[in-house]
Protein backbone atom coordinates (compact mmCIF):
# COMPACT_ATOMS: atom_id res chain seq x y z
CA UNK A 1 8.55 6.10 -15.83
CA UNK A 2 7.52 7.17 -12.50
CA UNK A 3 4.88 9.50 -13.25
CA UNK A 4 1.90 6.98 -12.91
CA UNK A 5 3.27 6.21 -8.97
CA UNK A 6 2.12 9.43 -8.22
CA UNK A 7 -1.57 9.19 -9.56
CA UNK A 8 -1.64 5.74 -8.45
CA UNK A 9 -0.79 6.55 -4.95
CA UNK A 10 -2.86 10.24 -5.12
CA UNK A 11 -5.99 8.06 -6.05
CA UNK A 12 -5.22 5.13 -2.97
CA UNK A 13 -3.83 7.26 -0.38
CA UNK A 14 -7.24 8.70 1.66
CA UNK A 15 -9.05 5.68 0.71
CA UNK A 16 -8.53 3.70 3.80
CA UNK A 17 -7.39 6.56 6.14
CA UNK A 18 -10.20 9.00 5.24
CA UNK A 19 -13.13 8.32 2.05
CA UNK A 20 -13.49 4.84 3.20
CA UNK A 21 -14.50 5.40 6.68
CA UNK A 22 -16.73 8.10 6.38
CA UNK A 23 -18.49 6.62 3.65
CA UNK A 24 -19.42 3.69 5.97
CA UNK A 25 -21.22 5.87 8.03
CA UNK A 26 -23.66 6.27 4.99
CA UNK A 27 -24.32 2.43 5.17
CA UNK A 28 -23.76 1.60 8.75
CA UNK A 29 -25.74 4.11 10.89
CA UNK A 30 -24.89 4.22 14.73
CA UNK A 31 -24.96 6.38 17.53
CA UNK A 32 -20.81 7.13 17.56
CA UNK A 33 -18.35 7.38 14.18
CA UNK A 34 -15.83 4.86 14.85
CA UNK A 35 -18.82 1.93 16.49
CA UNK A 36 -18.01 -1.86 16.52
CA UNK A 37 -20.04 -2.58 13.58
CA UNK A 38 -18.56 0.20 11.40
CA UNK A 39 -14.89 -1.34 12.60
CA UNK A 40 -15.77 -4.71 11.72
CA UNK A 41 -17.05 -3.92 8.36
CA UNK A 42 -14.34 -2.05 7.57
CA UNK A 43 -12.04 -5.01 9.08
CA UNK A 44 -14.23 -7.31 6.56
CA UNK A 45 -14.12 -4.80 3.81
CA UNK A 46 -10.18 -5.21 3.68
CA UNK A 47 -9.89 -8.87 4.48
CA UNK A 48 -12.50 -9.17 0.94
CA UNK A 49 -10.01 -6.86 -0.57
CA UNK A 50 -6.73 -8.36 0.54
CA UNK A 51 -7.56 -11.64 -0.08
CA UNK A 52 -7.97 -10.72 -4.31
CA UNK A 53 -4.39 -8.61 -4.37
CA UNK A 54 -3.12 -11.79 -2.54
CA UNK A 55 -3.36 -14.39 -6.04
CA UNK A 56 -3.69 -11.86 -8.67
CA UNK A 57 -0.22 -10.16 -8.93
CA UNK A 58 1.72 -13.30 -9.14
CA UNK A 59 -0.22 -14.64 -12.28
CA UNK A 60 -0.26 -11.49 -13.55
CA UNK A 61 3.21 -10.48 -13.10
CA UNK A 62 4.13 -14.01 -14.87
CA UNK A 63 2.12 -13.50 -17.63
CA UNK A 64 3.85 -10.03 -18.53
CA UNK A 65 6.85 -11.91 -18.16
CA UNK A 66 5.98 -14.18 -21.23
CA UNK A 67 4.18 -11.75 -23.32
CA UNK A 68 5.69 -10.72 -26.24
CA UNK A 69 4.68 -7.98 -29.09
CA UNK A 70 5.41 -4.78 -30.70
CA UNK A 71 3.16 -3.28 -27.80
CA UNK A 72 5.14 -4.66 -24.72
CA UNK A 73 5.53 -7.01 -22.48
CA UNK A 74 3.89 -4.69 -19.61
CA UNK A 75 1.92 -2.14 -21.24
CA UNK A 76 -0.88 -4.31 -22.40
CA UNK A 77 -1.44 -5.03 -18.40
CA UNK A 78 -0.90 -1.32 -17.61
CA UNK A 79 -3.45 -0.32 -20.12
CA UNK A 80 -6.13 -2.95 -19.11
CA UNK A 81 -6.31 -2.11 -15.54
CA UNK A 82 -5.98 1.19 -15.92
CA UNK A 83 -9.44 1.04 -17.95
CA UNK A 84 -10.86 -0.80 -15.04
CA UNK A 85 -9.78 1.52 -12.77
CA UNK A 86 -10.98 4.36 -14.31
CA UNK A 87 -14.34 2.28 -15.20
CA UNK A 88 -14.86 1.83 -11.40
CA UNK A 89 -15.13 5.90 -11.27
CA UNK A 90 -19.21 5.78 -11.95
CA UNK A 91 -19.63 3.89 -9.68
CA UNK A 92 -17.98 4.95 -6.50
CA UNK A 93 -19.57 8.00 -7.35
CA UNK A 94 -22.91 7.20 -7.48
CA UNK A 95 -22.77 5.11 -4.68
CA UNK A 96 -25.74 6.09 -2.84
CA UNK A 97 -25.94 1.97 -1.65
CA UNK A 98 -23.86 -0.63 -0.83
CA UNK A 99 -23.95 -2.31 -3.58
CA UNK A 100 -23.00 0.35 -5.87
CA UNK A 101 -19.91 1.06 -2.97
CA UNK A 102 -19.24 -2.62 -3.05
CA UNK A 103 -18.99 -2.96 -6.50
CA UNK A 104 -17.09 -0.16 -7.26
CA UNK A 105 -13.99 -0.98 -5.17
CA UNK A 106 -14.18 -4.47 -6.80
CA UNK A 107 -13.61 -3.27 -9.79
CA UNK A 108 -11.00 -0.75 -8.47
CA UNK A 109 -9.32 -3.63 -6.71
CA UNK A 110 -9.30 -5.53 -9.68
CA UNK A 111 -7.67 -3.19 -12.25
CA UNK A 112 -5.19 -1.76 -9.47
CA UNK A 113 -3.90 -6.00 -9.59
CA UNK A 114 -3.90 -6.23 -13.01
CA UNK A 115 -1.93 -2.92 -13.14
CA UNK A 116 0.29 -2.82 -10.88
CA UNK A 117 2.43 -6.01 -10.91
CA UNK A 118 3.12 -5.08 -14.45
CA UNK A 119 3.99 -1.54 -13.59
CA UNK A 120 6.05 -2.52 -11.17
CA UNK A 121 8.10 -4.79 -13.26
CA UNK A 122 9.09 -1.81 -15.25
CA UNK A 123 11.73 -0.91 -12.57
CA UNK A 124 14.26 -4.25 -13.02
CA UNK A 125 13.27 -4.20 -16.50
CA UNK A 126 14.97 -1.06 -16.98
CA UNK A 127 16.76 0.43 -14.25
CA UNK A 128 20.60 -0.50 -14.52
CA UNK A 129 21.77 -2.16 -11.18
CA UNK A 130 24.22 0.97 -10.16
CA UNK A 131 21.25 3.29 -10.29
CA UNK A 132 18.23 1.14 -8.50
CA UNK A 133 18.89 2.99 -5.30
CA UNK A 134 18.20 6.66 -7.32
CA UNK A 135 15.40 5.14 -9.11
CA UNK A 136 14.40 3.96 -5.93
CA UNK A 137 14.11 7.36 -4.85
CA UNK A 138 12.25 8.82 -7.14
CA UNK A 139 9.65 6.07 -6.27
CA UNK A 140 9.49 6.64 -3.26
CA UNK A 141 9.37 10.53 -3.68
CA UNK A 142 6.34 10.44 -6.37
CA UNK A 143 4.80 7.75 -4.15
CA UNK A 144 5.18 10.57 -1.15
CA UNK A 145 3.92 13.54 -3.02
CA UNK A 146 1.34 11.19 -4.58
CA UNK A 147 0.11 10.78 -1.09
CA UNK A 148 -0.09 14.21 -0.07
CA UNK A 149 -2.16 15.55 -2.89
CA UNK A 150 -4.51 12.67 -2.42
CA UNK A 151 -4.29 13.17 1.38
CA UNK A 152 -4.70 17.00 1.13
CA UNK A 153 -7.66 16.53 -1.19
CA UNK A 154 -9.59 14.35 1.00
CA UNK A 155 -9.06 16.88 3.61
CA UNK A 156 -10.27 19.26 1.84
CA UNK A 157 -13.52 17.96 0.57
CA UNK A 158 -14.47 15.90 3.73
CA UNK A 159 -13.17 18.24 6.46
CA UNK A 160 -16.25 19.29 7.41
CA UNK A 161 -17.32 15.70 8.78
CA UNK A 162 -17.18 15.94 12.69
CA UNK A 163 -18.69 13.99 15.62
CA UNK A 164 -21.68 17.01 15.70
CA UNK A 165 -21.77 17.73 12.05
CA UNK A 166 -22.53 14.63 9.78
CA UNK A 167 -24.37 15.38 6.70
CA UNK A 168 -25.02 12.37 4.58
CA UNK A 169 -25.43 14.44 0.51
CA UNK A 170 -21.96 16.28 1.77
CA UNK A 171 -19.92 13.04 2.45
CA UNK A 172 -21.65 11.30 -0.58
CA UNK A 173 -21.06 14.75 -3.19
CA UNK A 174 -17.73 15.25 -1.99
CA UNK A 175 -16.55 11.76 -1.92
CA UNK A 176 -17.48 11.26 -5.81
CA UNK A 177 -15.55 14.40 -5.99
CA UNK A 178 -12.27 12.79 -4.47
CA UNK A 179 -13.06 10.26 -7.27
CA UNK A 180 -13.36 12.37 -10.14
CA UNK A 181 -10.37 14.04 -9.49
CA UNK A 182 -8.14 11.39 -8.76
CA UNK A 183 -9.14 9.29 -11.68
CA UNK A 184 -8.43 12.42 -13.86
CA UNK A 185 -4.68 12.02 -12.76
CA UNK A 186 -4.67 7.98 -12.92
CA UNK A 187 -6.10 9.01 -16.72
CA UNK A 188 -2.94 11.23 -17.35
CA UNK A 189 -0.19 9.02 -15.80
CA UNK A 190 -1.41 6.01 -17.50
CA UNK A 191 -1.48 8.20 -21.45
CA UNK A 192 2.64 8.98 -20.00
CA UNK A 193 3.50 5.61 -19.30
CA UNK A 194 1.82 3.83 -22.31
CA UNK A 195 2.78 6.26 -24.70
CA UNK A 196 5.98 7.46 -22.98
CA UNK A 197 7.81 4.40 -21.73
CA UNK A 198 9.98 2.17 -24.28
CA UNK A 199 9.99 -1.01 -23.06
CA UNK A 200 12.51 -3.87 -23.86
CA UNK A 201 11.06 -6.89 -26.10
CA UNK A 202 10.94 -10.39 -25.07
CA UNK A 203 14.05 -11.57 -26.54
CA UNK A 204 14.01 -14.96 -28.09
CA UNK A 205 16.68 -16.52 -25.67
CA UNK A 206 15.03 -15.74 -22.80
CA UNK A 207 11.92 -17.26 -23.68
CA UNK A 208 14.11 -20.23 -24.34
CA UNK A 209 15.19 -20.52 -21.25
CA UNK A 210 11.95 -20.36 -19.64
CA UNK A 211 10.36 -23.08 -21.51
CA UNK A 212 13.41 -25.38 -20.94
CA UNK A 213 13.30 -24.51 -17.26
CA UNK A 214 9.58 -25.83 -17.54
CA UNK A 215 10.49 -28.72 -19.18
CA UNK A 216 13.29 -29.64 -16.22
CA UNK A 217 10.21 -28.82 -13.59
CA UNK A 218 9.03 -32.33 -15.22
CA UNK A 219 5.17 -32.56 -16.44
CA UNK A 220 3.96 -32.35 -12.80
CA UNK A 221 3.66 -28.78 -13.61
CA UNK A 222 1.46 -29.10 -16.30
CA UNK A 223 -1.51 -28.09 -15.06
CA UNK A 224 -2.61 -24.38 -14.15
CA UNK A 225 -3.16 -24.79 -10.23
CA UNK A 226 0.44 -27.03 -9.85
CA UNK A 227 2.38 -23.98 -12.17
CA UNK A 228 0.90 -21.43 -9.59
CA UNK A 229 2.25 -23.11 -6.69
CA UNK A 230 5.39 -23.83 -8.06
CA UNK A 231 5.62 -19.84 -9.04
CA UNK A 232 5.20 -19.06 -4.95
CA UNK A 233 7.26 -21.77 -3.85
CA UNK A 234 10.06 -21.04 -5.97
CA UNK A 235 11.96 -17.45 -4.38
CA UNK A 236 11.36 -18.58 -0.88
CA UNK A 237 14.42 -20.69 -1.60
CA UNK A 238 16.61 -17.26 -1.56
CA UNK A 239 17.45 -16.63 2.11
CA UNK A 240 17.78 -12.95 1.61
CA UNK A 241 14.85 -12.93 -0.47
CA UNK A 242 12.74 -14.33 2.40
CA UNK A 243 14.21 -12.49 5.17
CA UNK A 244 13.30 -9.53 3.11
CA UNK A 245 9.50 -10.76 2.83
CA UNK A 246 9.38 -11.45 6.22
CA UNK A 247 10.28 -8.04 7.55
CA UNK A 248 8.48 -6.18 4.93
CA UNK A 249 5.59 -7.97 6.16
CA UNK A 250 5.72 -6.94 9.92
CA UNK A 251 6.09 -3.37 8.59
CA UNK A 252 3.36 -3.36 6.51
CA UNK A 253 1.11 -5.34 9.49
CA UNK A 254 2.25 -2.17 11.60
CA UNK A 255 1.66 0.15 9.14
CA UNK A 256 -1.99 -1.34 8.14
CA UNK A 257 -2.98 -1.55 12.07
CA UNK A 258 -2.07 2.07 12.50
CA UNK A 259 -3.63 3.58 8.93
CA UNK A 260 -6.80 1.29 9.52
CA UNK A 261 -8.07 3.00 12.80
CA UNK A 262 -6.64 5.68 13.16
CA UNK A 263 -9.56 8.37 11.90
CA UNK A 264 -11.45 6.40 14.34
CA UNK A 265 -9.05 6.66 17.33
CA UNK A 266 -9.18 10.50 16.62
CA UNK A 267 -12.75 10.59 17.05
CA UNK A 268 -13.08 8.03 20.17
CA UNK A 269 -9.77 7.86 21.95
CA UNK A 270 -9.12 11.76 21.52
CA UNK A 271 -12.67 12.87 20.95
CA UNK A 272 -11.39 15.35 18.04
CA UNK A 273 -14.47 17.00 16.53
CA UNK A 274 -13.22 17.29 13.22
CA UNK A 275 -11.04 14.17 13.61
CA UNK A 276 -11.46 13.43 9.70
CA UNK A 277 -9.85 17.11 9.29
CA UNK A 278 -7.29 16.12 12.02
CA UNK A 279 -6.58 12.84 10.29
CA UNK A 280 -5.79 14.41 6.84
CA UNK A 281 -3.44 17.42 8.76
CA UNK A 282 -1.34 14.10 10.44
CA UNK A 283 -0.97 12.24 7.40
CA UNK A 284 0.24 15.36 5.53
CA UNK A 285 2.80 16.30 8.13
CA UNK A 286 4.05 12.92 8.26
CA UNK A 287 4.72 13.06 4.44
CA UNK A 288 6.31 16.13 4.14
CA UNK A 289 8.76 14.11 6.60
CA UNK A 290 8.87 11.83 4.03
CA UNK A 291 9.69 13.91 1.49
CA UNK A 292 12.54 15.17 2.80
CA UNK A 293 14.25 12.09 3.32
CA UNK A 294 12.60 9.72 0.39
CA UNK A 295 14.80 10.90 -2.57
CA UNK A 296 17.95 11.48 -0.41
CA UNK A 297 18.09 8.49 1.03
CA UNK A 298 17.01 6.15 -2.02
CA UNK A 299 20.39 8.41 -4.32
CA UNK A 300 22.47 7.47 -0.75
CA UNK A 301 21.68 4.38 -0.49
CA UNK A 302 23.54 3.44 -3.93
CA UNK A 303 26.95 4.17 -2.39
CA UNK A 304 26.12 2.42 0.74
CA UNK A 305 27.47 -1.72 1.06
CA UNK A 306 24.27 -2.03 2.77
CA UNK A 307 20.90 -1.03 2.52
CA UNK A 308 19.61 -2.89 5.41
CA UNK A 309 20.86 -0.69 7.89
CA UNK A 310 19.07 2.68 6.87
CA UNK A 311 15.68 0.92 6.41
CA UNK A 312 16.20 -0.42 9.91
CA UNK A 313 16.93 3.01 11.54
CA UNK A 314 14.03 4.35 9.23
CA UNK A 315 11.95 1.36 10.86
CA UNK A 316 12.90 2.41 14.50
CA UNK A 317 11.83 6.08 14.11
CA UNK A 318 8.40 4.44 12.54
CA UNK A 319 8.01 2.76 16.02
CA UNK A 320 8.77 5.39 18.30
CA UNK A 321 5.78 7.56 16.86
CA UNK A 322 3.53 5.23 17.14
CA UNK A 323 4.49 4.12 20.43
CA UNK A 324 3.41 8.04 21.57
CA UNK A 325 0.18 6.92 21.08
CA UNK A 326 0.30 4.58 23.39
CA UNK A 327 2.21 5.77 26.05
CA UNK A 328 1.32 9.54 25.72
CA UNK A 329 -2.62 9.45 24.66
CA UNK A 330 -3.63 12.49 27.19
CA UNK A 331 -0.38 15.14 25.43
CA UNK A 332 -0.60 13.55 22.15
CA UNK A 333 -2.63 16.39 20.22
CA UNK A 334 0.39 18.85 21.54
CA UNK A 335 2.87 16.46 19.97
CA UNK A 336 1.25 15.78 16.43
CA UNK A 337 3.57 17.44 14.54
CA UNK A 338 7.19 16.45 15.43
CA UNK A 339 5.23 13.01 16.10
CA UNK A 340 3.81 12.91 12.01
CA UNK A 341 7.12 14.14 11.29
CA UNK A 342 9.38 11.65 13.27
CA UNK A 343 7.22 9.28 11.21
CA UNK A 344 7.49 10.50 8.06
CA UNK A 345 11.19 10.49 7.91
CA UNK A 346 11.34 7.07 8.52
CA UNK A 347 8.57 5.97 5.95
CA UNK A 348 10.14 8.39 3.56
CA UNK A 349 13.59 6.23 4.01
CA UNK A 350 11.79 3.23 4.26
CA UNK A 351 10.05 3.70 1.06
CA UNK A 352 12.70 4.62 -1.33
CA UNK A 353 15.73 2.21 0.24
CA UNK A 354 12.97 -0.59 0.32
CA UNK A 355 12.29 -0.67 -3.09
CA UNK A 356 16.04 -0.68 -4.25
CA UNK A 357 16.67 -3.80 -1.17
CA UNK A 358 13.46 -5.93 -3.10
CA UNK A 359 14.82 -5.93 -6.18
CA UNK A 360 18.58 -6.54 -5.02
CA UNK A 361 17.42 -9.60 -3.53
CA UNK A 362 15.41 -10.76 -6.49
CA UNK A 363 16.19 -14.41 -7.15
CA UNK A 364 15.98 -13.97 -11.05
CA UNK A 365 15.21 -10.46 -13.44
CA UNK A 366 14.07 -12.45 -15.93
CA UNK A 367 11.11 -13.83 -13.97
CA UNK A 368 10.82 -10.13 -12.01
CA UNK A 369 7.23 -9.38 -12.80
CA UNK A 370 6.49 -13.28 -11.40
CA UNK A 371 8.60 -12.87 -8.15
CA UNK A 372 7.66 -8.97 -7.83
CA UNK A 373 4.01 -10.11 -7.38
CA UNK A 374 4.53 -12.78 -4.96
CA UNK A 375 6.41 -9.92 -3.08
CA UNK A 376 3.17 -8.19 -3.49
CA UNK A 377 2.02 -10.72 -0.70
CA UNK A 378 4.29 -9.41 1.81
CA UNK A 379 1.77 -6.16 1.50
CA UNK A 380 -1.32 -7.79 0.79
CA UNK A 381 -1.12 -10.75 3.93
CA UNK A 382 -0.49 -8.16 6.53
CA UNK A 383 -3.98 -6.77 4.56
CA UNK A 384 -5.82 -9.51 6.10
CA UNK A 385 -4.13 -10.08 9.25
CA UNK A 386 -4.84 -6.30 10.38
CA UNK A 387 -8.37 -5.96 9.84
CA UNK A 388 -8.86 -9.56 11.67
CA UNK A 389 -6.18 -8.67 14.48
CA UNK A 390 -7.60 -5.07 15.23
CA UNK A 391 -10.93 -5.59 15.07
CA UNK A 392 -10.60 -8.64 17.54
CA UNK A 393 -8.91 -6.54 19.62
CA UNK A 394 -10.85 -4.00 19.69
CA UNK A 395 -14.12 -5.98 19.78
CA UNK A 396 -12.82 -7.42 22.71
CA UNK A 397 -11.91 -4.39 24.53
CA UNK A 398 -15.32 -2.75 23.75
CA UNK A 399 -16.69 -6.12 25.65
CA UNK A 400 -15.42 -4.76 28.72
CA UNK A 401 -16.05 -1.55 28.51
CA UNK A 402 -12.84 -0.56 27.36
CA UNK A 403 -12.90 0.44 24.04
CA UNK A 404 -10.20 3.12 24.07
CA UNK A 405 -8.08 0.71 25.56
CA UNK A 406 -8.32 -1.85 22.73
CA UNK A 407 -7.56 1.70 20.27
CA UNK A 408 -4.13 2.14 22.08
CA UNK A 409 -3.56 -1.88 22.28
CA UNK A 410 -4.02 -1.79 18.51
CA UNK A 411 -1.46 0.95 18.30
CA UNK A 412 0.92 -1.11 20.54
CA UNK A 413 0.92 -3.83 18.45
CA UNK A 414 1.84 -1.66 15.35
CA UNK A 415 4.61 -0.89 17.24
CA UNK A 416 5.85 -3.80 18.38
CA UNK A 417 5.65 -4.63 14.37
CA UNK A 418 7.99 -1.87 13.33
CA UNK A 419 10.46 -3.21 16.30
CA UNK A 420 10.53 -6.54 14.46
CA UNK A 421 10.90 -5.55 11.09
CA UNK A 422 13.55 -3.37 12.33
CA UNK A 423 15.26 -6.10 13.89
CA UNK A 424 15.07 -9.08 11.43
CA UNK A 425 16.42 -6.79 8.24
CA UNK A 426 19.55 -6.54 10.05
CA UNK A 427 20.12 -10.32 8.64
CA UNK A 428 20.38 -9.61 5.06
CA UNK A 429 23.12 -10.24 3.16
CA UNK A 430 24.28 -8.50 0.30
C-alpha cells in the first residue's frame, strides 16, 4: 500500500528545490541565477499551482467517498490521475518554451489532485486504529527514501549547473531526463497499488447514512457550490481537528519558505558555484536524518498517550537548523552536515507521527477521503502564502540594496514558523 508514496514523492521531491529553478533560467534570462524576476515567477508559478491543489482534493476526496463498484471506491481516482500524470511526461520534456513548461505542470498538478486525495484515503480505510502510528511510519519512511532518490537524481543530472557554467541543451536534456525516469517509477507504483491493493466496498449502510445526513443538512445544500462549502465548514467544528490544521499549516509555511529559495540563497547569499550540486548534497543529508528517525518514531509513537509531544520536539529541531542560516550565514558551509542532519531528524519524526496525529483527529472515517482533502489545505494555503510572503520580502530587500538580507529574513521567518507550530500542537487533546 505504500509503494506508490515513494514514486510519488521521488517524482515531486527536486521539482521545487532543484528542476524547477533551473529550468526558469531557460525562460527568464538575467545577468545572476537567483534575479528578482526569476523569484517572482517562481513565487507566481506556485501561487498558480497552489491555488488548484487548494479546491480539488476536497471534491475529489468526497467523491471517492461515495463511489461504489467492483473496481473501488479509490482506485478509479488513483488510476485517472496517474494517467495524467504520466501524460504530462511529453511535455515537460519537450519543453523548449513556456508554454510547453506551463502546460506540462498543469497537467501534472492536475492528476497529482485527482490522485492523491484518493490515495491518501487508503490509510483510514484500512489501517486498524492500534497500528496507524506503524503505518504511519512506513509513510513517512517511503515518503523519505522517495525523496532521496528523486533528490539524488536531480543532483546527478543537473550538477553541472553553476554560476560560470550554464548551458541551456544540458539543463533542458537532463531535465526531461529527471522526467523520464521518475515517471517510469510513478508507472510501477501506480500497476502495485491498482492491481495490488484490496480495497473495502461501499457498504450499503454507510451510504445510508450519508444520504440521510444530507437530508437533515435541509435542501439548502442542494446545489453544487452550497454542498462544497458545507464539506469545508464541517471538521473545523473538531477542536483538535483544527488545532491540528493550524499547526500543520505554520510548518508547512516554514517548510515552503525554506525549500522555495533555498538553491537560490546558495548561489547569492553563499555564492556556491555549483549551488544546484550543493542544494541536492543538503537535501540528501537532511533525509538520511530522516530516515533514521521516520519509521522509529511513527512504530513509537503507537505506545505513546500522546503524539503531540514528539512532533513538537521534531518541530523544534526543524527550527534550530534553519535558524543557522540566519544567525551563522558566514560558517554555515562548515556546518551543512550536522545542520541537514539536525533537520532531517526532525522532518523524519514529523513526517511519520504527523500522519498517524491527522487521522486520530479525523472528525468522521466514513467521510475520510472528504475531510483528508480539506486537510490537504493545511499544505496547499501555506503554498500560496510563501511564494507571496518571500518574494515580497525579498523584492523589498533587493529595493535597498539588500538582497541577501531579504534571503536570511526569509529564512527567519521559516523559523519563526516551526517555533509556532511547535508551540500550538502542544494543545491537542487525545
Amino acid at each position: 500500500m505504500n509503494v506508490l508514496w515513494f514514486s510519488l514523492n521521488a517524482q515531486a521531491a527536486a521539482l521545487l528545490p532543484i528542476v524547477i529553478p533551473a529550468q526558469i533560467v531557460l525562460f527568464i534570462s538575467s545577468n545572476q541565477v537567483g534575479s528578482v524576476q526569476q523569484v517572482a515567477f517562481l513565487s507566481w508559478l506556485m501561487m498558480a499551482a497552489a491555488a488548484i491543489s487548494l479546491c480539488m482534493p476536497p471534491i475529489v476526496g468526497m467523491l471517492s467517498d461515495r463511489t461504489g463498484g467492483s473496481f473501488g471506491r479509490r482506485r478509479p481516482y488513483i488510476a485517472v490521475g496517474g494517467l495524467l500524470l504520466l501524460l504530462s511526461t511529453p511535455l515537460l520534456v519537450n519543453a523548449n518554451n513556456m508554454a510547453f513548461f506551463l502546460a506540462g505542470l498543469a497537467l501534472l498538478l492536475v492528476g497529482k489532485n485527482i490522485l492523491g486525495p484518493a490515495y491518501q484515503s487508503l490509510v483510514p480505510d484500512r489501517v486498524p486504529n492500534e497500528q496507524r502510528g506503524e503505518a504511519a511510519g512506513y509513510i513517512g519512511g517511503m515518503t523519505i527514501l522517495g525523496n532521496v532518490v528523486g533528490l539524488g537524481l536531480a543532483a546527478w543530472l543537473l550538477g553541472n549547473v553553476s554560476l560560470h557554467a550554464f548551458n541551456r541543451s544540458v539543463v533542458q536534456l537532463n531535465a526531461g531526463l529527471y522526467y523520464v525516469i521518475t515517471a517510469f517509477l510513478v508507472l510501477v507504483g501506480l500497476l502495485v497499488t491498482v492491481f495490488g491493493v484490496r480495497e473495502m466496498p461501499l457498504l450499503v449502510h454507510r451510504h445510508e447514512q450519508t444520504v440521510q445526513a444530507e437530508k437533515e443538512g435541509g435542501q439548502a445544500r442542494s446545489s453544487f457550490v452550497l454542498r462544497f462549502l458545507h464539506d469545508w465548514i464541517a471538521p473545523w467544528r473538531n477542536l483538535n481537528f483544527t488545532l491540528v490544521f493550524a499547526t500543520r499549516a505554520a510548518l508547512m509555511l516554514g517548510l515552503s519558505l525554506f525549500m522555495t529559495y533555498i538553491e537560490y540563497y546558495f548561489a547569492r547569499v553563499q555564492h556556491v558555484v555549483n549551488f544546484v550540486q550543493v542544494t541536492g548534497i543538503v537535501a540528501i543529508l537532511t533525509l538520511c536524518g530522516a530516515v533514521a528517525s521516520g519509521i522509529v518514531f511513527g512504530i513509537l509513537s503507537d505506545r505513546f498517550k500522546r503524539r503531540a509531544p514528539v512532533v513538537c520536539a521534531a518541530t523544534l529541531c526543524m527550527s534550530a537548523a534553519s535558524l543557522a542560516f540566519v544567525i551563522f550565514p558566514d560558517h554555515l558551509m562548515s556546518w551543512l552536515w550536522p545542520l541537514g542532519i539536525l533537520f532531517g531528524l526532525g522532518y523524519g519524526a514529523y513526517t511519520s507521527v504527523d500522519w498517524a496525529l491527522s487521522i486520530d483527529v479525523l472528525p468522521c472515517l466514513e467521510a475520510a477521503g472528504k475531510d483528508l482533502g480539506v486537510w490537504n489545505a493545511s499544505s496547499t494555503l501555506p503554498a500560496v502564502i510563501a511564494p507571496v510572503l518571500g518574494s515580497l520580502v525579498i523584492n523589498l530587500a533587493a529595493g535597498a540594496g539588500q538582497t541577501v538580507i531579504g534571503y536570511q529574513s526569509v529564512f527567519g521567518l521559516a523559523a519563526l514558523c516551526f517555533l509556532l507550530a511547535a508551540s500550538g500542537v502542544l494543545f491537542v487533546r487525545k
